[in-house]
Structure formats: structure tokens, C-alpha cells
N, C-alpha and C. Protein backbone atom coordinates (compact mmCIF):
# COMPACT_ATOMS: atom_id res chain seq x y z
N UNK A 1 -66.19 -4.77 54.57
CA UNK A 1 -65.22 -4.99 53.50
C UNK A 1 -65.84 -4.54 52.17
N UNK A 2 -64.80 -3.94 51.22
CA UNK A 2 -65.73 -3.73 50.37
C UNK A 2 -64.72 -4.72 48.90
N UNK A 3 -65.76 -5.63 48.32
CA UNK A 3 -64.89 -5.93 47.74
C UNK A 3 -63.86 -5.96 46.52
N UNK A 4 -64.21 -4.42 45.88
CA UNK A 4 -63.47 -4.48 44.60
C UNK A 4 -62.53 -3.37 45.00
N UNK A 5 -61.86 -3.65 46.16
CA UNK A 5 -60.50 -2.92 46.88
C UNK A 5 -59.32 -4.13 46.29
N UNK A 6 -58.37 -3.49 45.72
CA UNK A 6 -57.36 -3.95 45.15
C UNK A 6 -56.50 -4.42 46.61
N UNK A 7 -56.25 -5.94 46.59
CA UNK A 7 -55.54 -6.64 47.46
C UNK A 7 -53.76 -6.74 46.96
N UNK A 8 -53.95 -6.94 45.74
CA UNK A 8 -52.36 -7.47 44.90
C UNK A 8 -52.72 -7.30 43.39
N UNK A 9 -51.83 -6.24 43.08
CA UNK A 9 -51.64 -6.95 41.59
C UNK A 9 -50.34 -7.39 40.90
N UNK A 10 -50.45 -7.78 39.33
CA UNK A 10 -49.08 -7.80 39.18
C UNK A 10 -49.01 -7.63 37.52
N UNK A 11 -48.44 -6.79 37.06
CA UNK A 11 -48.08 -6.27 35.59
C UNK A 11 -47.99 -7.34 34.79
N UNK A 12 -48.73 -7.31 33.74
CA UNK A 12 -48.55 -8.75 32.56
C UNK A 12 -47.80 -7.76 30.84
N UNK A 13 -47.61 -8.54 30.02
CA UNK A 13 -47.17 -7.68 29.06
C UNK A 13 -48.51 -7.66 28.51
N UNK A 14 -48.21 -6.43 27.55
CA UNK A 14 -49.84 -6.10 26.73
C UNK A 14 -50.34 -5.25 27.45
N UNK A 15 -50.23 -4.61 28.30
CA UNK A 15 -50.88 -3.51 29.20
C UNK A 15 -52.19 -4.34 29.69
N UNK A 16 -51.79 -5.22 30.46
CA UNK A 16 -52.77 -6.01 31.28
C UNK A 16 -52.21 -6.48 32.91
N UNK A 17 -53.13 -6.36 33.63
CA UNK A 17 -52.87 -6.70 34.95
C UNK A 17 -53.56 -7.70 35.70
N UNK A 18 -52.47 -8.72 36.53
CA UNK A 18 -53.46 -9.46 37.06
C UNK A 18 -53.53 -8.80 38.65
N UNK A 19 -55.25 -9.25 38.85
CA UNK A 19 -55.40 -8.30 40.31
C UNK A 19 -56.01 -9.34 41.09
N UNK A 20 -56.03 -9.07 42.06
CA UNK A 20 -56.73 -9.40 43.50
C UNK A 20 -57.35 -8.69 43.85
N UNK A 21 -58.51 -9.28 44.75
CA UNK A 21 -59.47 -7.98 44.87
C UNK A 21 -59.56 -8.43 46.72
N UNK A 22 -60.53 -7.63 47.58
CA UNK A 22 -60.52 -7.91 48.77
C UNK A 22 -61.02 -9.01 49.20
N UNK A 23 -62.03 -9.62 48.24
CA UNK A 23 -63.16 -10.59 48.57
C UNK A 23 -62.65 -11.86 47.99
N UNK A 24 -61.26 -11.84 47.14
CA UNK A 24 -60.54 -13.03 46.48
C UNK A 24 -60.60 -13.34 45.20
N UNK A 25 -61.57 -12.73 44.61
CA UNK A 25 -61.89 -12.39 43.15
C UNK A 25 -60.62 -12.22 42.63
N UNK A 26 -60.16 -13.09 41.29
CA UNK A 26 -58.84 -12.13 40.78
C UNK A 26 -58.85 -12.90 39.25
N UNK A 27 -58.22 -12.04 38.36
CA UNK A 27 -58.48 -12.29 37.35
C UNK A 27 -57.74 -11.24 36.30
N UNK A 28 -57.36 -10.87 35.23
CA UNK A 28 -56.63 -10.62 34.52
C UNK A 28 -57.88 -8.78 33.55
N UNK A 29 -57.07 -7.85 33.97
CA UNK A 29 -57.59 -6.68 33.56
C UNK A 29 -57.07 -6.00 32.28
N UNK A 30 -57.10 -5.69 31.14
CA UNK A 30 -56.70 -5.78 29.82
C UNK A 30 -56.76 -4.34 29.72
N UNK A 31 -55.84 -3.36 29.84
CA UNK A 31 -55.70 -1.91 29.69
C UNK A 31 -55.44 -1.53 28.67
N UNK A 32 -54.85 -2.73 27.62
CA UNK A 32 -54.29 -2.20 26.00
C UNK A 32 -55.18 -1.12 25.40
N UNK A 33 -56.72 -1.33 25.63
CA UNK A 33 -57.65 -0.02 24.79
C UNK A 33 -57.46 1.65 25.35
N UNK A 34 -56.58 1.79 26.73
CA UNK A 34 -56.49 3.01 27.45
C UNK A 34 -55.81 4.11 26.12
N UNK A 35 -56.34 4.94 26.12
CA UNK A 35 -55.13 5.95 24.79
C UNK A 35 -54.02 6.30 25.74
N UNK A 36 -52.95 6.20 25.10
CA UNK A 36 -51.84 6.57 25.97
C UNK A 36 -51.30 8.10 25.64
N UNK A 37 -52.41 9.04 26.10
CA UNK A 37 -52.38 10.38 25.74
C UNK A 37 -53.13 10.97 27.65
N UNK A 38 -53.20 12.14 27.76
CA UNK A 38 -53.53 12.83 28.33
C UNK A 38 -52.74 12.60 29.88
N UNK A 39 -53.51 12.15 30.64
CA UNK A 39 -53.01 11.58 32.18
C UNK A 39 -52.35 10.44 31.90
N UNK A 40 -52.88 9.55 31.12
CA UNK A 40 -52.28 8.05 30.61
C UNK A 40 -50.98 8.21 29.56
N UNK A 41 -50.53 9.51 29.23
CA UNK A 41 -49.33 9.70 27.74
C UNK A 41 -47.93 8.60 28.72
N UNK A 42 -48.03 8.70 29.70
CA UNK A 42 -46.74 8.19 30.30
C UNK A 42 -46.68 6.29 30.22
N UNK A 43 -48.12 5.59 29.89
CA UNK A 43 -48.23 4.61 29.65
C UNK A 43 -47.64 4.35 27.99
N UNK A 44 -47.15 5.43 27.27
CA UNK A 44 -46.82 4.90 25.95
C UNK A 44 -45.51 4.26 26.45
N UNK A 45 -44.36 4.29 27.71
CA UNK A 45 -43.63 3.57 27.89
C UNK A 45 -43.78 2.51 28.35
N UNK A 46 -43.51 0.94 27.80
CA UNK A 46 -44.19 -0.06 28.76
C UNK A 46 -43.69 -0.57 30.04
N UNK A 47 -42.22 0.07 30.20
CA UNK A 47 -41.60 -0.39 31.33
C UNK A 47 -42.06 0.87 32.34
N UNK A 48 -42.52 2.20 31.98
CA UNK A 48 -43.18 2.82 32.93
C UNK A 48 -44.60 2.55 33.09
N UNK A 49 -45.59 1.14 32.64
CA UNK A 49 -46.75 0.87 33.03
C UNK A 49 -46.49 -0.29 34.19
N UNK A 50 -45.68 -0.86 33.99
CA UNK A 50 -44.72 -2.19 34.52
C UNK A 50 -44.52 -1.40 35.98
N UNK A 51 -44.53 -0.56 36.55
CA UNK A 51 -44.44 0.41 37.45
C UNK A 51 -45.61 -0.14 39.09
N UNK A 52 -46.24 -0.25 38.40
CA UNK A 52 -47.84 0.00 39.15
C UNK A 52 -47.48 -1.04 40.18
N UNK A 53 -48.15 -0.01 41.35
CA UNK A 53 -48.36 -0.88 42.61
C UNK A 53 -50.14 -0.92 42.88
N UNK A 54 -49.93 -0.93 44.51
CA UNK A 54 -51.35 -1.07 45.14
C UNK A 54 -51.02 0.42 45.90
N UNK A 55 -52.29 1.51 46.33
CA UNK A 55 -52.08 2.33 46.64
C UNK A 55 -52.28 2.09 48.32
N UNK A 56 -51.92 1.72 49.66
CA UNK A 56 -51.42 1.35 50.67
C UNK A 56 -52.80 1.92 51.04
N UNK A 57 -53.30 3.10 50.56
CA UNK A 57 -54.20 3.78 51.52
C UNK A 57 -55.60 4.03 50.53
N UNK A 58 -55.94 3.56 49.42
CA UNK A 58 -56.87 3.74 48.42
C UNK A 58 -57.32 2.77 48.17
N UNK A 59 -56.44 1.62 48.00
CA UNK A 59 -56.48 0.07 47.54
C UNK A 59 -56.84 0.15 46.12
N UNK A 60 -56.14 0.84 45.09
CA UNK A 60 -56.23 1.26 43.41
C UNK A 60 -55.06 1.08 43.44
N UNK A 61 -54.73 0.58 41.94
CA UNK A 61 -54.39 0.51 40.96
C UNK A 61 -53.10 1.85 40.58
N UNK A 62 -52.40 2.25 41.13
CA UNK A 62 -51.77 3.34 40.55
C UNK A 62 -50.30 3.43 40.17
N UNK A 63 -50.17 4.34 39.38
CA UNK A 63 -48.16 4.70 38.49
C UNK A 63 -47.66 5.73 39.63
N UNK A 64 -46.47 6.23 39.55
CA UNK A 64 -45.43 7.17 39.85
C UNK A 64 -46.04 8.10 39.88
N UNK A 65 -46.53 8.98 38.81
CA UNK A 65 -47.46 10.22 38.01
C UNK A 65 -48.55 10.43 38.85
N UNK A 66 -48.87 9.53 39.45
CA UNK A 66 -50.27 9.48 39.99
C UNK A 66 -51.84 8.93 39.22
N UNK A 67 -51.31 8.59 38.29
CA UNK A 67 -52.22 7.94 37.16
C UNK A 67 -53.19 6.70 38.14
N UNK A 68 -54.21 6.48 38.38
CA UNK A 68 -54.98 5.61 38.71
C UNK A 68 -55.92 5.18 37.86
N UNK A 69 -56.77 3.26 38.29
CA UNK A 69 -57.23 3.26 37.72
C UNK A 69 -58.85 2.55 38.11
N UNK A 70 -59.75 3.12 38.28
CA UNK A 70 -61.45 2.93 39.21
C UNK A 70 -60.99 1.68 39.59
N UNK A 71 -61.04 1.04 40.89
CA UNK A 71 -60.68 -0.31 41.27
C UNK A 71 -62.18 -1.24 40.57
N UNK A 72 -63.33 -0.17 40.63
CA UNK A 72 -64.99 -1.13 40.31
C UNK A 72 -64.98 -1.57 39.28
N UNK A 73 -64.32 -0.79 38.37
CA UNK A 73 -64.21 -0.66 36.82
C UNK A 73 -63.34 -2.12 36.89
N UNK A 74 -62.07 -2.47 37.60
CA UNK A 74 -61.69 -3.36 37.11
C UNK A 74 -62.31 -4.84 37.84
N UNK A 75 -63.00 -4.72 38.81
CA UNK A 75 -63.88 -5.25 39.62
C UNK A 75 -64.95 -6.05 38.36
N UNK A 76 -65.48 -4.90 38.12
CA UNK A 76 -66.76 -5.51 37.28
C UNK A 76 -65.83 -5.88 35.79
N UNK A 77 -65.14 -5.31 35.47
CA UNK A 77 -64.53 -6.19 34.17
C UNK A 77 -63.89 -8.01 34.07
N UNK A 78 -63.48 -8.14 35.05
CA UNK A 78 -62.98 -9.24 35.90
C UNK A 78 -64.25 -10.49 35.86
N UNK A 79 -65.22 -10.06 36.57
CA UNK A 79 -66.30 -10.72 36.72
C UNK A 79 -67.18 -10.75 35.01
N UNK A 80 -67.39 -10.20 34.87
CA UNK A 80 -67.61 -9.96 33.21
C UNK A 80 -66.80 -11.25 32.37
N UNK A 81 -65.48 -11.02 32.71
CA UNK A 81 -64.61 -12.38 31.78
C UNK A 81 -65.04 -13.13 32.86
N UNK A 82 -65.23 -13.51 33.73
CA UNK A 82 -65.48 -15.32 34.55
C UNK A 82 -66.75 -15.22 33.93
N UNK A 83 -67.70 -14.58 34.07
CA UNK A 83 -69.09 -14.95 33.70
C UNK A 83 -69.12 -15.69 32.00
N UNK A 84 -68.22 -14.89 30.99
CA UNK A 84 -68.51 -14.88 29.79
C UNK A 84 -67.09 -16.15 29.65
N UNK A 85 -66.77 -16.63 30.31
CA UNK A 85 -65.95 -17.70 30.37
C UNK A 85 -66.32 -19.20 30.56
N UNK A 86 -67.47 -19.10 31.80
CA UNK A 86 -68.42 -20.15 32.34
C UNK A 86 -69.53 -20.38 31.40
């Protein structure tokens, strides 16, 4: 198992997501700093960030566009806020 494979997430407002991870880890991922330019320009709509599923066969984070987002990255950010929480 590996565990910063995206199990569930679910769209929060603010360009934040809460996720699940494989190992049960879950915790709230804060995307507001992403620029909403280049691969990300389609996130300047917020009901097209509101979009995002689980990718069935990747276990990331991804939009319509194909926009993804490092599952580790949100793995270790996650753990980062419990640590700096405790």
C-alpha cells in the first residue's frame, strides 16, 4: 500500500480540499496559493475547481482538463498541519 494514494476527497470553498489518503490520514489541503494561470487558468472558475474527483486508476487529485495535483505533496502538507497542530 502506498500511503499518500488519494482514497476520497471532497471540494471545500477557498480552493481547499478535504482528502483521504490510503493509510486513513485525512485532513484539509489549501490550494488558494496555486496561480490560476497556465495548466491551473481553468481554476480561476470556482465552480470548475468544485469539479475534482479521485483519478480511479492514479489515486490523484484531478479536474476535467486533466489538471492534477502530486498526491505526496498533499500527503506531506496534511501531516505538516497535524504535526504543527499537536
Amino acid at each position: 500500500m502506498v500511503a499518500w494514494k488519494v482514497e476520497s476527497l471532497r471540494p471545500l470553498p477557498g480552493y481547499r480540499l478535504e482528502v483521504t489518503f490510503a493509510d486513513g490520514l485525512r485532513g484539509i489541503v489549501d490550494l488558494s496559493d496555486v496561480p490560476h494561470v497556465g495548466v491551473f487558468a481553468s481554476w480561476a472558475d470556482p465552480a470548475y475547481f468544485e469539479r475534482v474527483t479521485v483519478n480511479p486508476v492514479t489515486k490523484t487529485a484531478c479536474w476535467p482538463n486533466g489538471e492534477d495535483v502530486a498526491p505526496d505533496a498533499m500527503y506531506d502538507e496534511v501531516k505538516q498541519r497535524q504535526a504543527s497542530a499537536a
